[in-house]
PDB file of N, CA and C in Angstrom:
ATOM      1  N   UNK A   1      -7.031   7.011  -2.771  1.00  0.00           N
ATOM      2  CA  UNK A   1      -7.030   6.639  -4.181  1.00  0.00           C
ATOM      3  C   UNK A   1      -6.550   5.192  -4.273  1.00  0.00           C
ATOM      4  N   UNK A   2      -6.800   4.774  -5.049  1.00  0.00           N
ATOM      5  CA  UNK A   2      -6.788   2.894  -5.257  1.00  0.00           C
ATOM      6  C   UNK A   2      -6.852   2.666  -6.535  1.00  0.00           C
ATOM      7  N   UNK A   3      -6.174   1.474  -7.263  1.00  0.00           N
ATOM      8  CA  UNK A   3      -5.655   1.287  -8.613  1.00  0.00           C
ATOM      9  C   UNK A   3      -6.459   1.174  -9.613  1.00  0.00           C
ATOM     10  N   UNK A   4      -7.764   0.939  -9.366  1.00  0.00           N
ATOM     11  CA  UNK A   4      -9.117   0.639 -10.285  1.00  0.00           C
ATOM     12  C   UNK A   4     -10.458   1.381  -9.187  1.00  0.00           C
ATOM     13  N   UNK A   5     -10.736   2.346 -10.642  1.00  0.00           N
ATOM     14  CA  UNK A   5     -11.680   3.307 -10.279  1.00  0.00           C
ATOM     15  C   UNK A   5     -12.706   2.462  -9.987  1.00  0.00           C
ATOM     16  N   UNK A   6     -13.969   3.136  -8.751  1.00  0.00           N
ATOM     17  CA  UNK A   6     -14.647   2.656  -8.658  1.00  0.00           C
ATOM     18  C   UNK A   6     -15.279   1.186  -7.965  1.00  0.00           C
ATOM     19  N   UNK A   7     -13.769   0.723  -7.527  1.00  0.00           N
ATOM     20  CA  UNK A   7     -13.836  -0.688  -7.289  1.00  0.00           C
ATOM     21  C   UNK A   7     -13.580  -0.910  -5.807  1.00  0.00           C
ATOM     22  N   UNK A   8     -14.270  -1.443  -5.126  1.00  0.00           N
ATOM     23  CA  UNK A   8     -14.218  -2.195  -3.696  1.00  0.00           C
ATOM     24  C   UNK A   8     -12.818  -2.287  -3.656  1.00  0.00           C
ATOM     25  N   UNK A   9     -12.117  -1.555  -2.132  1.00  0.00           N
ATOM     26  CA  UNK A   9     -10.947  -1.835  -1.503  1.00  0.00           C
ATOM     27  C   UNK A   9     -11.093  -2.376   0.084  1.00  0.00           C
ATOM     28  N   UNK A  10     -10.159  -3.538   0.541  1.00  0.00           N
ATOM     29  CA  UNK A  10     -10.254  -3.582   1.817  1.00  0.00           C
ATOM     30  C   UNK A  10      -8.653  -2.802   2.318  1.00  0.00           C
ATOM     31  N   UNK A  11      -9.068  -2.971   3.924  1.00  0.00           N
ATOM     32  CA  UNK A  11      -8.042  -2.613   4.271  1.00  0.00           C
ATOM     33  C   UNK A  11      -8.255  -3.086   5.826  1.00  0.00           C
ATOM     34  N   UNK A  12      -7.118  -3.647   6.131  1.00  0.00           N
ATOM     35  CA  UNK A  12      -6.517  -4.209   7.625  1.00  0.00           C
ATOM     36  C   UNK A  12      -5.593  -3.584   8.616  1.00  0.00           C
ATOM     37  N   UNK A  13      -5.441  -3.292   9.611  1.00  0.00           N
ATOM     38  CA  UNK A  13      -4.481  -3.036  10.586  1.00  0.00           C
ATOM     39  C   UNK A  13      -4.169  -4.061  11.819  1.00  0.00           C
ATOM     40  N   UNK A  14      -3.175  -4.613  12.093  1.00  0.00           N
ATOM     41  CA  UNK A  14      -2.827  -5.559  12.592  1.00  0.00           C
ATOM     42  C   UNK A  14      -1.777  -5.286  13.699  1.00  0.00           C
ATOM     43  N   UNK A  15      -1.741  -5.801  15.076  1.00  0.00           N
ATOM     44  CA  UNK A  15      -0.465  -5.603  15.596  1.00  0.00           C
ATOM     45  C   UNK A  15      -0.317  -6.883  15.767  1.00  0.00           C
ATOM     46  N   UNK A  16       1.852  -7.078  15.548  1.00  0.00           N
ATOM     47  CA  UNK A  16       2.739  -8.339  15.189  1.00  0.00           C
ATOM     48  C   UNK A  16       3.017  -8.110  16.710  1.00  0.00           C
ATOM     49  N   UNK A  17       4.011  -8.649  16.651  1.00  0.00           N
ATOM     50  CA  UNK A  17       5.085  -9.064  17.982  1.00  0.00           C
ATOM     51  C   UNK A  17       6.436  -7.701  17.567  1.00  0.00           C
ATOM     52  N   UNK A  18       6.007  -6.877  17.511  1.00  0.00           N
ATOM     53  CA  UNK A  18       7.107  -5.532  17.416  1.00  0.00           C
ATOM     54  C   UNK A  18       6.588  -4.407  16.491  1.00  0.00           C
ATOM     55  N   UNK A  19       5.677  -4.818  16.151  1.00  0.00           N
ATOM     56  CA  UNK A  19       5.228  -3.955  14.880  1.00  0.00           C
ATOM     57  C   UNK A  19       3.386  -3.791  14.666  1.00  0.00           C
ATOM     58  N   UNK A  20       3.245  -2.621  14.099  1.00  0.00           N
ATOM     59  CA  UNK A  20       1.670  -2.772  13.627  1.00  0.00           C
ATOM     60  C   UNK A  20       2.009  -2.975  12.102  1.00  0.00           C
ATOM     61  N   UNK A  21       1.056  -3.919  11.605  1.00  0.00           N
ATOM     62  CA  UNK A  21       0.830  -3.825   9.760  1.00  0.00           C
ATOM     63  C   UNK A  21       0.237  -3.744   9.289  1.00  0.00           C
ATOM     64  N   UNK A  22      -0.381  -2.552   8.191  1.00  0.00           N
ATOM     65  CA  UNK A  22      -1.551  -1.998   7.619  1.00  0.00           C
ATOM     66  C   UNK A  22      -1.006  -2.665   5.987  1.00  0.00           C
ATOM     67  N   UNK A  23      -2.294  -3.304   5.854  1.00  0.00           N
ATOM     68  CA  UNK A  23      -2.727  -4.043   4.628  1.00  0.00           C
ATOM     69  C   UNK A  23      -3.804  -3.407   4.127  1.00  0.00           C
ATOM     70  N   UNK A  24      -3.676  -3.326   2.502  1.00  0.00           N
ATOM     71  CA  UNK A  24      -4.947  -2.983   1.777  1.00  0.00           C
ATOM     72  C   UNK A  24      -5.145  -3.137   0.115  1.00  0.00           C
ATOM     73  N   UNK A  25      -6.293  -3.911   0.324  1.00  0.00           N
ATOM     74  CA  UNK A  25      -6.143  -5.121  -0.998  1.00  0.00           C
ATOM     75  C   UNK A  25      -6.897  -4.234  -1.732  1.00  0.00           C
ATOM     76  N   UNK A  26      -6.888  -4.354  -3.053  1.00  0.00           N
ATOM     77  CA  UNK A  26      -7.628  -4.029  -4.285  1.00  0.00           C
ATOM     78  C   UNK A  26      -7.249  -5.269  -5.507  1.00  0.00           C
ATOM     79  N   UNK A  27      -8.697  -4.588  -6.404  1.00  0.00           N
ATOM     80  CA  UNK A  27      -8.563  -5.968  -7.759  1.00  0.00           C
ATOM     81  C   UNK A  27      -7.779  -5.687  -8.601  1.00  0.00           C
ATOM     82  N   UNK A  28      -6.863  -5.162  -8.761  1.00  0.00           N
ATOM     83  CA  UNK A  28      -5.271  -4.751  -9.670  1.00  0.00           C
ATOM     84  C   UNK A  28      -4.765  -5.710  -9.455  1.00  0.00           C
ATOM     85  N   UNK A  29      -3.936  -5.723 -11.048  1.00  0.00           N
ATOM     86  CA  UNK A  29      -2.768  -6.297 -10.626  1.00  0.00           C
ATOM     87  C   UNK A  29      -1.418  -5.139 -10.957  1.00  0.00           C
ATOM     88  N   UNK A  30      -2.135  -4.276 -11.174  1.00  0.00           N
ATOM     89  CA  UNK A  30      -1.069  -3.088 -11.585  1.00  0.00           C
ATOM     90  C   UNK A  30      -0.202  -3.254 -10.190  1.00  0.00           C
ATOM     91  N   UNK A  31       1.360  -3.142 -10.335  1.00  0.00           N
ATOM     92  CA  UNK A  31       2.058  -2.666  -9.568  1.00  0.00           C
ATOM     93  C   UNK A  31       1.754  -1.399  -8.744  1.00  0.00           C
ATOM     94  N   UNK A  32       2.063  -1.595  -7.608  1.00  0.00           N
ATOM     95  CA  UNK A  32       1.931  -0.307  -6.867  1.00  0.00           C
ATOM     96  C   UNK A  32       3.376   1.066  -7.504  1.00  0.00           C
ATOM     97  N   UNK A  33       3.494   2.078  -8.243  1.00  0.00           N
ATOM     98  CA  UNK A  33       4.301   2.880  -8.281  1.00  0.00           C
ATOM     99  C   UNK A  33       4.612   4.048  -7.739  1.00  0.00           C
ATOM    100  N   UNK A  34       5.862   4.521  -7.016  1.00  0.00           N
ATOM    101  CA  UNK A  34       5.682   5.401  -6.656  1.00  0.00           C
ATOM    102  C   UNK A  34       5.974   6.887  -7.633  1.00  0.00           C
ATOM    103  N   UNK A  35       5.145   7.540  -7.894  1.00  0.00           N
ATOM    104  CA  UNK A  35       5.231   8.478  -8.824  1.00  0.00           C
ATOM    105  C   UNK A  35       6.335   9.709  -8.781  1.00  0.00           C
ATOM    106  N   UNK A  36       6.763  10.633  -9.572  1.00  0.00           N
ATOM    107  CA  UNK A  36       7.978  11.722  -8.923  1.00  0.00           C
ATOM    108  C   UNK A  36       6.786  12.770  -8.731  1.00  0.00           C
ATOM    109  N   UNK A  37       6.589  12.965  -7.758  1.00  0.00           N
ATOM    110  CA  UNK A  37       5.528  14.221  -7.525  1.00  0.00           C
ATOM    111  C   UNK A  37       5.820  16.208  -7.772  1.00  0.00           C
ATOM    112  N   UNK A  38       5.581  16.605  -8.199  1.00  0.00           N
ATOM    113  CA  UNK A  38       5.965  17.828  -8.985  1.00  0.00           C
ATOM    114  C   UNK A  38       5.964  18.794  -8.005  1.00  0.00           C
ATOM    115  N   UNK A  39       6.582  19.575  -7.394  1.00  0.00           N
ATOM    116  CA  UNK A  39       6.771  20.249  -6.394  1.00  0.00           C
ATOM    117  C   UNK A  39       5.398  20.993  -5.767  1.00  0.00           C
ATOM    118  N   UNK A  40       4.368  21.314  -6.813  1.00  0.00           N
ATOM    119  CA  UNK A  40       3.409  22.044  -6.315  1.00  0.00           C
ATOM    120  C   UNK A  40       2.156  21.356  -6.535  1.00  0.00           C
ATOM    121  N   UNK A  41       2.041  19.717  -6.598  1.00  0.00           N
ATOM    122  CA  UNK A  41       1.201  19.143  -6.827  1.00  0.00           C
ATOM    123  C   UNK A  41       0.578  19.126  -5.525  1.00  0.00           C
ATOM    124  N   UNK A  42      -0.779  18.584  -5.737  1.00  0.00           N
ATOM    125  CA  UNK A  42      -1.635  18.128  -4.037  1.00  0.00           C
ATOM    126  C   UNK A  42      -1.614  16.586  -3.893  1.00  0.00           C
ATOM    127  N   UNK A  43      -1.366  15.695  -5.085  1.00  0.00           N
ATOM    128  CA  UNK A  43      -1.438  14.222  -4.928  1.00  0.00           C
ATOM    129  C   UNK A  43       0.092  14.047  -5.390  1.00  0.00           C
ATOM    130  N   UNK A  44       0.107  12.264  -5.167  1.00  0.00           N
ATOM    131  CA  UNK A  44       1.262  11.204  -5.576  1.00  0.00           C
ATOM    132  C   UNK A  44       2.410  11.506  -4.943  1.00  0.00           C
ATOM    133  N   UNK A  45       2.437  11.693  -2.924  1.00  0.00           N
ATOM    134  CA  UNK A  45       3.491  11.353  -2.117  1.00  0.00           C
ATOM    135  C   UNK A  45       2.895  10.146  -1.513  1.00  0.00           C
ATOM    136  N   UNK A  46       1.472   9.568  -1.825  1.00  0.00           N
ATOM    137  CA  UNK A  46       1.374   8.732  -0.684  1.00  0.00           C
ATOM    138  C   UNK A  46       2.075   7.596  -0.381  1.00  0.00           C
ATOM    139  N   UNK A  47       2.432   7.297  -1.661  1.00  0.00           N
ATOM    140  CA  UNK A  47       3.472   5.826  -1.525  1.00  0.00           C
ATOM    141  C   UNK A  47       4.770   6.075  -0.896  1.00  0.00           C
ATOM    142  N   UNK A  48       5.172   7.838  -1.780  1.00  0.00           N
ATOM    143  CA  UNK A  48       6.240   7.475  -0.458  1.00  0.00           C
ATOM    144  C   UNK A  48       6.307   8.043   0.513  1.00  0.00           C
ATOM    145  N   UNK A  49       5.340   8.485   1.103  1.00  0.00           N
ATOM    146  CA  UNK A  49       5.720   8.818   2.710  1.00  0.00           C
ATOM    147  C   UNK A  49       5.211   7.716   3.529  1.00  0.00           C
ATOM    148  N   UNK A  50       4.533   6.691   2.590  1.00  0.00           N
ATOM    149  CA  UNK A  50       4.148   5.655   3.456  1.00  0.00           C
ATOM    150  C   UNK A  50       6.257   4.131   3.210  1.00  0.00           C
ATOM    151  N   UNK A  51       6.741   4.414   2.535  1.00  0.00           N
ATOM    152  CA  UNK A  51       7.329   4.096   2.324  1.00  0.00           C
ATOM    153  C   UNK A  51       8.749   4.544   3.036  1.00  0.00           C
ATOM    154  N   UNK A  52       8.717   6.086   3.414  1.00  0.00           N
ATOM    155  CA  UNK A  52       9.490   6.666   4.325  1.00  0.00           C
ATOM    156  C   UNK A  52       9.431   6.203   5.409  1.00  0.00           C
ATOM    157  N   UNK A  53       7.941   5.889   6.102  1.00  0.00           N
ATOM    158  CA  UNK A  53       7.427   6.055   7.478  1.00  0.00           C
ATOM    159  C   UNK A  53       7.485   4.270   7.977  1.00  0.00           C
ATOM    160  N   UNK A  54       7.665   3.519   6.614  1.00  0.00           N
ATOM    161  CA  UNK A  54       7.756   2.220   7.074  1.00  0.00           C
ATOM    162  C   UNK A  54       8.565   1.492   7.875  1.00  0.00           C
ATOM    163  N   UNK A  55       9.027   1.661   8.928  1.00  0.00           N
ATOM    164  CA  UNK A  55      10.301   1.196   9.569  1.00  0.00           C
ATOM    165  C   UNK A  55      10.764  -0.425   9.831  1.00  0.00           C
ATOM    166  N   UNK A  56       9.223  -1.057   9.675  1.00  0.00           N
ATOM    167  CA  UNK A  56       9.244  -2.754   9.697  1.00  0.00           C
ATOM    168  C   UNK A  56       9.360  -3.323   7.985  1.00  0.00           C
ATOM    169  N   UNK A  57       9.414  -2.222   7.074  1.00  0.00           N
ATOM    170  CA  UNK A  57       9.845  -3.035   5.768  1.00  0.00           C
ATOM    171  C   UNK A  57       7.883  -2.845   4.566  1.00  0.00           C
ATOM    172  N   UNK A  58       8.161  -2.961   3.887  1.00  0.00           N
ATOM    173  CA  UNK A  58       6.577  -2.619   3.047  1.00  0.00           C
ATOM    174  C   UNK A  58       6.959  -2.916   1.805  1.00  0.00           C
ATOM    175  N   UNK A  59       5.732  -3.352   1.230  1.00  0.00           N
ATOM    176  CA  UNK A  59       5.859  -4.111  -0.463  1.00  0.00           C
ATOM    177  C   UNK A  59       4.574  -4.746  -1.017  1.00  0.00           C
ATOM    178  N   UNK A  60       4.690  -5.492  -2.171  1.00  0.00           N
ATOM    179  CA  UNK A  60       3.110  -6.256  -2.340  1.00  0.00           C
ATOM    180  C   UNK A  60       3.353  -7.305  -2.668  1.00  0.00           C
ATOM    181  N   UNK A  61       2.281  -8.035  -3.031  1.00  0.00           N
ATOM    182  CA  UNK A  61       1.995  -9.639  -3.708  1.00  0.00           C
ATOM    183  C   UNK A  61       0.658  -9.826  -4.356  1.00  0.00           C
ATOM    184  N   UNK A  62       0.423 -10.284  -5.490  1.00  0.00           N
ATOM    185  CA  UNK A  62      -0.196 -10.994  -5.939  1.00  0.00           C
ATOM    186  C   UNK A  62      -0.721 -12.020  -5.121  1.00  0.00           C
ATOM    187  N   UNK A  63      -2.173 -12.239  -5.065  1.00  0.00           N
ATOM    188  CA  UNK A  63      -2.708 -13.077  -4.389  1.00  0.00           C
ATOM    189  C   UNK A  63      -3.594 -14.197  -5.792  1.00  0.00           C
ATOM    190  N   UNK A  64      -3.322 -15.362  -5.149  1.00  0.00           N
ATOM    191  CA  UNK A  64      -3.652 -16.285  -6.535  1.00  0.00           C
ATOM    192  C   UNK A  64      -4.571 -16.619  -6.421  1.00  0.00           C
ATOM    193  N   UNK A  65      -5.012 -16.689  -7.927  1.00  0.00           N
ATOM    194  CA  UNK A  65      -6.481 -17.084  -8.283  1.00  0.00           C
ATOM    195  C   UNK A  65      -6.431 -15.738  -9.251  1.00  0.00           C
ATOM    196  N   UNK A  66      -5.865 -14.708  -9.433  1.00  0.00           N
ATOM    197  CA  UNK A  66      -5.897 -13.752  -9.837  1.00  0.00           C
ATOM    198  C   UNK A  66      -6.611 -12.555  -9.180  1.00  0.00           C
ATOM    199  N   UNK A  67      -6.913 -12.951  -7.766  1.00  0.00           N
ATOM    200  CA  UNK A  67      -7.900 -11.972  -7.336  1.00  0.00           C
ATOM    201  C   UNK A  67      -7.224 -10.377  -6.699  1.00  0.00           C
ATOM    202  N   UNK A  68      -6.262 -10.102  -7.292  1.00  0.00           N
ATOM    203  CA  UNK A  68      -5.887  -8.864  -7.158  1.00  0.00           C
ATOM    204  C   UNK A  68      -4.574  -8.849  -6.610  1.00  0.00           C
ATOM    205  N   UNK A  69      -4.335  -7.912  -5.656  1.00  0.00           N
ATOM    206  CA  UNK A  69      -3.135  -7.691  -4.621  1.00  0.00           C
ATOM    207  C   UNK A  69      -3.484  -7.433  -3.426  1.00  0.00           C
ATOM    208  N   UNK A  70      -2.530  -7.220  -3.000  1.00  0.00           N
ATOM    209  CA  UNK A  70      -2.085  -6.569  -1.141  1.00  0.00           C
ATOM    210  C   UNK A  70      -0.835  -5.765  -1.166  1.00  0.00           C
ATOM    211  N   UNK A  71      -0.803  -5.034  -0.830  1.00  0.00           N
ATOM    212  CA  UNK A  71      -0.129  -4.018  -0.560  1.00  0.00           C
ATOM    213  C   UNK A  71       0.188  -3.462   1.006  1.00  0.00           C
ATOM    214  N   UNK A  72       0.968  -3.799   1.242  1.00  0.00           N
ATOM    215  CA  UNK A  72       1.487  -3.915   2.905  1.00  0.00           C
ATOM    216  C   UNK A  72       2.521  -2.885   3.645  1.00  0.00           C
ATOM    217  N   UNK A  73       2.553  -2.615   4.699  1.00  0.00           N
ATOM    218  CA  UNK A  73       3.651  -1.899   5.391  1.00  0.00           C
ATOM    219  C   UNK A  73       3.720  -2.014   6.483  1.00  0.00           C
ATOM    220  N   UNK A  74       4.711  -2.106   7.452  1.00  0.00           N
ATOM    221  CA  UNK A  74       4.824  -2.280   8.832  1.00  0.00           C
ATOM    222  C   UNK A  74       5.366  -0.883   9.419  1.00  0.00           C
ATOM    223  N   UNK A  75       5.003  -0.856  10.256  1.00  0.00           N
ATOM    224  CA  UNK A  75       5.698   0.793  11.478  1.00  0.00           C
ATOM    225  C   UNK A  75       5.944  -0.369  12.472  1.00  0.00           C
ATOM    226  N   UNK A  76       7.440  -0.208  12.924  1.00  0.00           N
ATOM    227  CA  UNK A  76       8.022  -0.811  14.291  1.00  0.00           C
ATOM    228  C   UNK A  76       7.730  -0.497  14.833  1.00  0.00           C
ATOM    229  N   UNK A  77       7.588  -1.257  16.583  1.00  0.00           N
ATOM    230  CA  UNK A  77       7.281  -0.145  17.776  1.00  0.00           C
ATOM    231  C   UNK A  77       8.525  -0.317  18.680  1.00  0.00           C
TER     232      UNK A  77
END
């Protein structure tokens, strides 16, 4: 799922010098939120188990020109 229906998302995986980092842009500028997920729901942990599982740090930015965001996370190795 991605912040604007319908709309072209990329997405990157990268290995750093200690870490892999998975990037994935969309045309929002909506904040990424993480939602309180209702005990017997099937959606809205993904942010945070990707947020649990992040051990190199994760967050976003605005990319200028207005062309959307990035939304990032690192797993240490």
């Amino acid at each position: 799922m991605h912040a604007v229906e319908g709309h072209e998302i990329q997405a990157w995986v990268t290995r750093l010098a200690g870490a892999i980092e998975f990037r994935v842009w969309d045309p929002s500028h909506a904040p990424p939120v993480v939602p309180k997920a209702d005990f017997d729901a099937e959606d809205g942990r993904g942010l945070m188990m990707v947020r649990s599982l992040a051990s190199g740090g994760c967050g976003y930015r605005h990319l200028d020109g207005g062309l959307g965001k990035v939304v990032w996370a690192r797993l240490a190795l």
